[in-house]
PDB file of N, CA and C in Angstrom:
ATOM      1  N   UNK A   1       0.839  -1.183   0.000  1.00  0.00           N
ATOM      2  CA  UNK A   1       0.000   0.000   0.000  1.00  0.00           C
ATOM      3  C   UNK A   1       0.878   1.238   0.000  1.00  0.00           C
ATOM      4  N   UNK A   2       0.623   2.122  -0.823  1.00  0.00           N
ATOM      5  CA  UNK A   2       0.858   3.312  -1.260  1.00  0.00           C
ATOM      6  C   UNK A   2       1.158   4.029   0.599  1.00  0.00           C
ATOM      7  N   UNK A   3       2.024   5.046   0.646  1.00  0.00           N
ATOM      8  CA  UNK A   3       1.973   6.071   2.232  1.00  0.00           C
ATOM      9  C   UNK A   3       1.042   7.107   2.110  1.00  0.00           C
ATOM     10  N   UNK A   4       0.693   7.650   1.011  1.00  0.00           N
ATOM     11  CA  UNK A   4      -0.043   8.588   0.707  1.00  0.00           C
ATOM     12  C   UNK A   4      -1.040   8.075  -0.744  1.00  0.00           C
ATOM     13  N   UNK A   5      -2.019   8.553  -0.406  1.00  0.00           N
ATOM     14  CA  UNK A   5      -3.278   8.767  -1.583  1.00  0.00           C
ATOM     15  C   UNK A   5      -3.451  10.291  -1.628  1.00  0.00           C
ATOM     16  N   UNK A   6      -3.674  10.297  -3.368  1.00  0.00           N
ATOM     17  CA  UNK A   6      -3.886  12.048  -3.734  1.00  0.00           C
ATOM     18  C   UNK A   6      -5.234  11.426  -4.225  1.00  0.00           C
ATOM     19  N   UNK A   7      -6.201  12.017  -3.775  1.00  0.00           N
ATOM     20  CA  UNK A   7      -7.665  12.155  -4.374  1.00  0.00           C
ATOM     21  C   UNK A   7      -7.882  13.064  -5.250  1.00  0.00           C
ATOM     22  N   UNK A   8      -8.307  13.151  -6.658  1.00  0.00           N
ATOM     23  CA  UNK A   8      -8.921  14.202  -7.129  1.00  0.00           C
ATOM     24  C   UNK A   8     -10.130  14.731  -7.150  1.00  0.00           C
ATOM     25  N   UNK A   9     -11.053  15.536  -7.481  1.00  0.00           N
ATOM     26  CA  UNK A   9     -12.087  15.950  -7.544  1.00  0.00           C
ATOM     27  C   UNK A   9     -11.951  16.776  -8.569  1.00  0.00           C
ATOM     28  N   UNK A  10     -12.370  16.452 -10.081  1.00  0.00           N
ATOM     29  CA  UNK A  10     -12.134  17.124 -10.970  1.00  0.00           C
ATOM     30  C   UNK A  10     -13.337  18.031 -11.499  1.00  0.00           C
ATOM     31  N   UNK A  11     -13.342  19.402 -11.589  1.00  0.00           N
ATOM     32  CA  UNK A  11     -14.520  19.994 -12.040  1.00  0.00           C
ATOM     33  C   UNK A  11     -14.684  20.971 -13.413  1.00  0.00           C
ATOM     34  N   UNK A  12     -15.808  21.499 -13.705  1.00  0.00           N
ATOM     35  CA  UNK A  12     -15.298  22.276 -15.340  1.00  0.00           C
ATOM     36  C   UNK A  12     -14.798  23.384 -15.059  1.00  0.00           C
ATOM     37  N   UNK A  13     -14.401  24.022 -13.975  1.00  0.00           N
ATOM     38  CA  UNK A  13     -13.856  25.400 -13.725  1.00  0.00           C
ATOM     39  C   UNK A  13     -11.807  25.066 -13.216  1.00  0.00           C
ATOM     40  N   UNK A  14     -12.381  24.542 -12.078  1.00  0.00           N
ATOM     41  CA  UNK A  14     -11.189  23.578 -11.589  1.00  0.00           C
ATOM     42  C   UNK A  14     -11.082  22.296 -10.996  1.00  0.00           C
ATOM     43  N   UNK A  15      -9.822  21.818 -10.484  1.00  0.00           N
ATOM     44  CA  UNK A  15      -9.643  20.368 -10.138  1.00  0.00           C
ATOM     45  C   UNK A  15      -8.981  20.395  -8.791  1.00  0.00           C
ATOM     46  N   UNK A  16      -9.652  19.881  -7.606  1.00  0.00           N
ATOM     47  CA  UNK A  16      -8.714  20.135  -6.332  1.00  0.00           C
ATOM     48  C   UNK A  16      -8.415  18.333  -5.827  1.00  0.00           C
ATOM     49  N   UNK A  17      -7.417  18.463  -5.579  1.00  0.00           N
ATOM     50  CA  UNK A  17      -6.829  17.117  -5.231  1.00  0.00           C
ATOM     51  C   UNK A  17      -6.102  17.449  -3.510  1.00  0.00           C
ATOM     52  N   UNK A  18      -6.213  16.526  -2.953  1.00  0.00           N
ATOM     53  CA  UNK A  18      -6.060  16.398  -1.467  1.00  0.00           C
ATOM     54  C   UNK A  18      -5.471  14.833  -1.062  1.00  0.00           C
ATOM     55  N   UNK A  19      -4.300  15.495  -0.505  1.00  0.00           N
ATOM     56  CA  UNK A  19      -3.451  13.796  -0.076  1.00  0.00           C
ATOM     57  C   UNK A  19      -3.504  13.432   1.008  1.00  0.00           C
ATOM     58  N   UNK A  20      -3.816  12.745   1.231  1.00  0.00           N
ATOM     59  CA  UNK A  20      -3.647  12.041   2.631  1.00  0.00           C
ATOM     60  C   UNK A  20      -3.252  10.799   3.214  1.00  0.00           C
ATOM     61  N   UNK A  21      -2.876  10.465   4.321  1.00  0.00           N
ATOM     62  CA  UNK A  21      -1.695   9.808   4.545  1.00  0.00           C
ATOM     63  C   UNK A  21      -1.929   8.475   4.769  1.00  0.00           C
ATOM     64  N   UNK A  22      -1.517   7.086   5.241  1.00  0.00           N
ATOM     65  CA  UNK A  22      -1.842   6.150   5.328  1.00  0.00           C
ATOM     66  C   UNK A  22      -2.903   5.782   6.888  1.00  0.00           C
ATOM     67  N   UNK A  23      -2.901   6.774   7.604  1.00  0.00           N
ATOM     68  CA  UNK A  23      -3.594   6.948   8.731  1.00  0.00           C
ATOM     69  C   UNK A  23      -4.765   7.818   8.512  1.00  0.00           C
ATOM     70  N   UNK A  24      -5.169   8.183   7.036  1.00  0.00           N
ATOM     71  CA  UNK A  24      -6.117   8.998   6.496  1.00  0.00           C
ATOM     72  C   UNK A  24      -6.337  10.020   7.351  1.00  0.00           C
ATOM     73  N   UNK A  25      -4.864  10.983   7.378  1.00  0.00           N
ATOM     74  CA  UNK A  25      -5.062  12.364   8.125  1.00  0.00           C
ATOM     75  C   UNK A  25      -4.198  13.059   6.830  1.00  0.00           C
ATOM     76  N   UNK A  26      -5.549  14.263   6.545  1.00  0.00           N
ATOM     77  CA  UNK A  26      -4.920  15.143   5.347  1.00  0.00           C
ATOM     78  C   UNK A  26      -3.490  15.743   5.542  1.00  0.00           C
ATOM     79  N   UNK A  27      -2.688  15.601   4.553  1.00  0.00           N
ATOM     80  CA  UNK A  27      -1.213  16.254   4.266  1.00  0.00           C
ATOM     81  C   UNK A  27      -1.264  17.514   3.393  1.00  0.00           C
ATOM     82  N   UNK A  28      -1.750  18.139   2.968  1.00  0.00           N
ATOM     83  CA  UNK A  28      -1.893  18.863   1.835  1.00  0.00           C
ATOM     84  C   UNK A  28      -3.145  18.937   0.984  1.00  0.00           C
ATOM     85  N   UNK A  29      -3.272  20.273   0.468  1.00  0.00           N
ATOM     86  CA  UNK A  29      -4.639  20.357  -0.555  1.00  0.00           C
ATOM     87  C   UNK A  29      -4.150  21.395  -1.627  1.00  0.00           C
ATOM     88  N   UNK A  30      -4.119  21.152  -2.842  1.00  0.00           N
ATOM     89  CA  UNK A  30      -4.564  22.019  -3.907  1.00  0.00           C
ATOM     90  C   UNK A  30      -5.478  22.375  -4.687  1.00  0.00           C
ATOM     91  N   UNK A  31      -5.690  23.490  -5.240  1.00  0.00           N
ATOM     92  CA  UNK A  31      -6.941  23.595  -5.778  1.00  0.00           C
ATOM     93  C   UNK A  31      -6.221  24.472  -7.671  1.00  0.00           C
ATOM     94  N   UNK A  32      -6.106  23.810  -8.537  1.00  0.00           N
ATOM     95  CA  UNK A  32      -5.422  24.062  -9.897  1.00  0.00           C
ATOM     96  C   UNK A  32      -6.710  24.473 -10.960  1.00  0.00           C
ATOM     97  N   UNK A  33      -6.679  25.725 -11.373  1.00  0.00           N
ATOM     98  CA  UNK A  33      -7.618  25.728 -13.169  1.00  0.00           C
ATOM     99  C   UNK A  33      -7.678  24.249 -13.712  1.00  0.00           C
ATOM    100  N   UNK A  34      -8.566  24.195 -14.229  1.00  0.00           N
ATOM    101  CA  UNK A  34      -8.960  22.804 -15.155  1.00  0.00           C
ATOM    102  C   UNK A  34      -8.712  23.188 -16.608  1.00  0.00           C
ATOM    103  N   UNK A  35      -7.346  23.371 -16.837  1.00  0.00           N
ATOM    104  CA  UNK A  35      -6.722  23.375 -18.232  1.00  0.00           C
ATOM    105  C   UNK A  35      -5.549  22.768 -17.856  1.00  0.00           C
ATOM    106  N   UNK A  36      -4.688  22.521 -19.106  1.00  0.00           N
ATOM    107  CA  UNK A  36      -3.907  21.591 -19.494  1.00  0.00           C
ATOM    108  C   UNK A  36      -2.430  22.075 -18.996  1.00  0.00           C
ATOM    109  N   UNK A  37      -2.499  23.437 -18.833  1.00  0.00           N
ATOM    110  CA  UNK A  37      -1.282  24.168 -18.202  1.00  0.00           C
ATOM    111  C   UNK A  37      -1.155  24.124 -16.809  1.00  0.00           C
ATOM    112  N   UNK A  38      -1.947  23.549 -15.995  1.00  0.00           N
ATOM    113  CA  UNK A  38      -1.815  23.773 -14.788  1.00  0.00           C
ATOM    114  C   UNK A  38      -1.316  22.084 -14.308  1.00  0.00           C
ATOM    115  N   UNK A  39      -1.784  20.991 -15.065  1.00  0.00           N
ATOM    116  CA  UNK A  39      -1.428  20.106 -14.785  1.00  0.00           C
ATOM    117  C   UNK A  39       0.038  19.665 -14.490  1.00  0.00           C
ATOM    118  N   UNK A  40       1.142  20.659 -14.808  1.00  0.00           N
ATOM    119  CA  UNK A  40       1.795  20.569 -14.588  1.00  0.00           C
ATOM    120  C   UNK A  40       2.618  20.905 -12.854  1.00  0.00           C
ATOM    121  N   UNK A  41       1.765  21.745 -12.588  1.00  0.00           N
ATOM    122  CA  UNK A  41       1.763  22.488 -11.302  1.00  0.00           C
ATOM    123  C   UNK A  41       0.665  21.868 -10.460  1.00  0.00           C
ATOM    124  N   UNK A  42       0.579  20.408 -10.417  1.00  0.00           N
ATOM    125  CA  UNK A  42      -0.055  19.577 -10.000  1.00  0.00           C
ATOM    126  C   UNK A  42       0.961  18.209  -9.976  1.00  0.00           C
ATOM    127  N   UNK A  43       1.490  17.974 -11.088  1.00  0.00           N
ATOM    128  CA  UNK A  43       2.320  16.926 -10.458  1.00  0.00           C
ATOM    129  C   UNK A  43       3.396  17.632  -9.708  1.00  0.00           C
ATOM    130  N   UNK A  44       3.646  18.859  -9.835  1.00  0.00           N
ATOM    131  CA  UNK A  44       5.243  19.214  -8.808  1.00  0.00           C
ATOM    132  C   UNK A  44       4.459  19.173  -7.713  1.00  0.00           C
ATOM    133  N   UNK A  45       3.539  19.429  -7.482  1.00  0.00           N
ATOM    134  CA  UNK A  45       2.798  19.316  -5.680  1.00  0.00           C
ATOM    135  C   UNK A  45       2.809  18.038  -4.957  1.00  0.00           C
ATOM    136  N   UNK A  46       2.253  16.870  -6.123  1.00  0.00           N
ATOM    137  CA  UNK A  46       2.537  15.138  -5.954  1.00  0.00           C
ATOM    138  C   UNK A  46       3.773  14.945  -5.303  1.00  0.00           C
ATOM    139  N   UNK A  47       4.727  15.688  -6.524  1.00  0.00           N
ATOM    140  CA  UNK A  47       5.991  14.951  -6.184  1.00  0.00           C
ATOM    141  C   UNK A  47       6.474  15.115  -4.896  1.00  0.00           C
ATOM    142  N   UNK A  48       5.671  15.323  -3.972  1.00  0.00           N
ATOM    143  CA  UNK A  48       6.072  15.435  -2.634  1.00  0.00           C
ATOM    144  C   UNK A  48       6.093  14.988  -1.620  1.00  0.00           C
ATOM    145  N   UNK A  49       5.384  13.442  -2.329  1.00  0.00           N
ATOM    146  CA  UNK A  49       5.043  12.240  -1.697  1.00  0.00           C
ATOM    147  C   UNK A  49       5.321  11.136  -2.916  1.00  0.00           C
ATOM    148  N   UNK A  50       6.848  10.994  -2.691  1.00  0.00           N
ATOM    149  CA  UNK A  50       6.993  10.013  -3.915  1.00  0.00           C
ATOM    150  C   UNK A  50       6.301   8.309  -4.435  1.00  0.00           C
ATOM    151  N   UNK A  51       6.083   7.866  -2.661  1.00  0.00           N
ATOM    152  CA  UNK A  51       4.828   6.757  -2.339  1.00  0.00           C
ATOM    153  C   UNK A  51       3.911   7.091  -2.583  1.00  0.00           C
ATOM    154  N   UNK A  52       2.911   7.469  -3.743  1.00  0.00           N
ATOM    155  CA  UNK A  52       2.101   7.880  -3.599  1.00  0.00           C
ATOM    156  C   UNK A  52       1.327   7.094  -4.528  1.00  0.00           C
ATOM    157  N   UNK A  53       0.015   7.034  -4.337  1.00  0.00           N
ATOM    158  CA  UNK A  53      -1.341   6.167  -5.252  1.00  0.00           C
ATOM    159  C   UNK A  53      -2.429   7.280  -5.683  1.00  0.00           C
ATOM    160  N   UNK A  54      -2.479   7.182  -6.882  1.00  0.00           N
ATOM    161  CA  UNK A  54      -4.175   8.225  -7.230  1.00  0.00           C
ATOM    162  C   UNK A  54      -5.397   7.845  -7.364  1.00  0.00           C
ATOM    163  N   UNK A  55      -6.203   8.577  -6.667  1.00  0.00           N
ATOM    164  CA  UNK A  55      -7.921   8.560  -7.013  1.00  0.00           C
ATOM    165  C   UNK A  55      -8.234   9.354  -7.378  1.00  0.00           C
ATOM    166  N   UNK A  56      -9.328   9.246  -8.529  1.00  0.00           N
ATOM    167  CA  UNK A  56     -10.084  10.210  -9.153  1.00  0.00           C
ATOM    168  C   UNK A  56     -11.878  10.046  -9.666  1.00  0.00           C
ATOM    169  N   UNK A  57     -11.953  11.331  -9.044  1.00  0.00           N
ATOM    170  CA  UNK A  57     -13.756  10.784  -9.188  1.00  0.00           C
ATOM    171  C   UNK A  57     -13.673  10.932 -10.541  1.00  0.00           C
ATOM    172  N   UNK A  58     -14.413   9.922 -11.386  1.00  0.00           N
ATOM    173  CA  UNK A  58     -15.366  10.249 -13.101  1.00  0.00           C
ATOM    174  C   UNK A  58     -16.340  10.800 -13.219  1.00  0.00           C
ATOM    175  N   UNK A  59     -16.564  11.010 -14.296  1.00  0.00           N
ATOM    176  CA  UNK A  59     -18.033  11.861 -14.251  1.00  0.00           C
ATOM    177  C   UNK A  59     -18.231  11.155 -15.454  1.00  0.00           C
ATOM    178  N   UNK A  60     -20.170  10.490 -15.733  1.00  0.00           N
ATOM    179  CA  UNK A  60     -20.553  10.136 -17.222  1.00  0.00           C
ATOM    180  C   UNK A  60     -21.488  11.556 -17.277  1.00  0.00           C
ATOM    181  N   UNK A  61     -21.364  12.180 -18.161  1.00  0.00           N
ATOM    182  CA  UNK A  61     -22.355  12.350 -19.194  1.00  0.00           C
ATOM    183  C   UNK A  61     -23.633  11.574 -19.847  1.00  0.00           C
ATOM    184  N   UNK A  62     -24.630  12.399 -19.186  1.00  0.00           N
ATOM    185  CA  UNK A  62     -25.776  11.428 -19.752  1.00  0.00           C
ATOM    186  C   UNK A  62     -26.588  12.902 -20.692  1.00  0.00           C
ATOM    187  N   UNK A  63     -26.739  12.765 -21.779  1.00  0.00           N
ATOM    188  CA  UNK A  63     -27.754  13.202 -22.427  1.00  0.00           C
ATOM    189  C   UNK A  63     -28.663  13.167 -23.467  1.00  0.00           C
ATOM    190  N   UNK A  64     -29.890  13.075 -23.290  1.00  0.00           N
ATOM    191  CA  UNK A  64     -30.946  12.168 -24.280  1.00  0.00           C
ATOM    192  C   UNK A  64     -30.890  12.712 -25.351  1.00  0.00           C
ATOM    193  N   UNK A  65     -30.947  11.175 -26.098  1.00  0.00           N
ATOM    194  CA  UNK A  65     -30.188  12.034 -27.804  1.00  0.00           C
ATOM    195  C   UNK A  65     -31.803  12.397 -28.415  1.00  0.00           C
ATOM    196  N   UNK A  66     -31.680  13.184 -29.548  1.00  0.00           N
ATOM    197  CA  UNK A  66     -32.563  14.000 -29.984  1.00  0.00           C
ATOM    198  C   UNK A  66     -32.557  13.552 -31.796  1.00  0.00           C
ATOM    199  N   UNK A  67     -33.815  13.618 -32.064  1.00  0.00           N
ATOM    200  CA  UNK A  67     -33.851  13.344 -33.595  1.00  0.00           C
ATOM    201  C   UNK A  67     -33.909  12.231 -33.547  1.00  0.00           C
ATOM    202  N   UNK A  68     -33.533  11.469 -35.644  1.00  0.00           N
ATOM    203  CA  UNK A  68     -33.854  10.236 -35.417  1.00  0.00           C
ATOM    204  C   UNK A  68     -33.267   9.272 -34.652  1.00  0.00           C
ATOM    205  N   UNK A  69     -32.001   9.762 -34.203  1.00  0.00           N
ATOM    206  CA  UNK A  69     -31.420   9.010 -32.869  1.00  0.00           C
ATOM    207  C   UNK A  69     -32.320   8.765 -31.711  1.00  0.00           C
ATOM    208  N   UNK A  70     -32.893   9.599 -31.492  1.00  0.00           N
ATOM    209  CA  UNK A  70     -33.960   8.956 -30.151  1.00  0.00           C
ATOM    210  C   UNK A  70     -34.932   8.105 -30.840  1.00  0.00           C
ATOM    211  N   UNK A  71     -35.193   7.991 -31.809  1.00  0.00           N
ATOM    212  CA  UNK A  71     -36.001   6.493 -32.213  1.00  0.00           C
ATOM    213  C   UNK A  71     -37.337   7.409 -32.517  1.00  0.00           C
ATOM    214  N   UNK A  72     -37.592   8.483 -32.253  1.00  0.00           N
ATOM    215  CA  UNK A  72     -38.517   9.557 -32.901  1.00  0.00           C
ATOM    216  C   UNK A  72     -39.657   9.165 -34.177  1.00  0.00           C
ATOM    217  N   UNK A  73     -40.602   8.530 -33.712  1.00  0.00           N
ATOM    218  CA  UNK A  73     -40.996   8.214 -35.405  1.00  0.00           C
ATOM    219  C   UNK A  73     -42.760   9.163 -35.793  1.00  0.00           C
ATOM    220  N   UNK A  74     -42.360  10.080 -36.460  1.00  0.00           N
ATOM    221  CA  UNK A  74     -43.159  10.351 -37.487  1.00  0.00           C
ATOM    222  C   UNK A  74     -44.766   9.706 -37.831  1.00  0.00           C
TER     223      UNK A  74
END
């Protein structure tokens, strides 16, 4: 087992990830823009727990398709 877990919580504005330790007492929190430039300034924060394991919440997308895709019949 990993000494530290970084959790993410990824959102459409930003992404905050929070590590915590093998006794699940928080070590650190960031909170980074949700673009592609910041990801970088997200792993230098990681690298600060070189034992480390990631979680990340997913998100599905659900949205009802429209037209003759929804089976729509005339």
């Amino acid at each position: 087992m990993a000494a530290v877990m970084i959790g993410v919580d990824p959102r459409k504005a930003s992404h905050t990830a929070v590590a915590l330790s093998a006794a699940e007492e928080p070590l650190g929190e960031l909170r980074v823009r949700a673009c592609a430039a910041q990801a970088g300034r997200l792993l230098a924060w990681a690298a600060a727990w070189p034992q480390r394991t990631w979680a990340g919440r997913g998100r599905r997308w659900h949205r009802p398709p429209a037209g003759p895709a929804a089976g729509v019949r005339g």
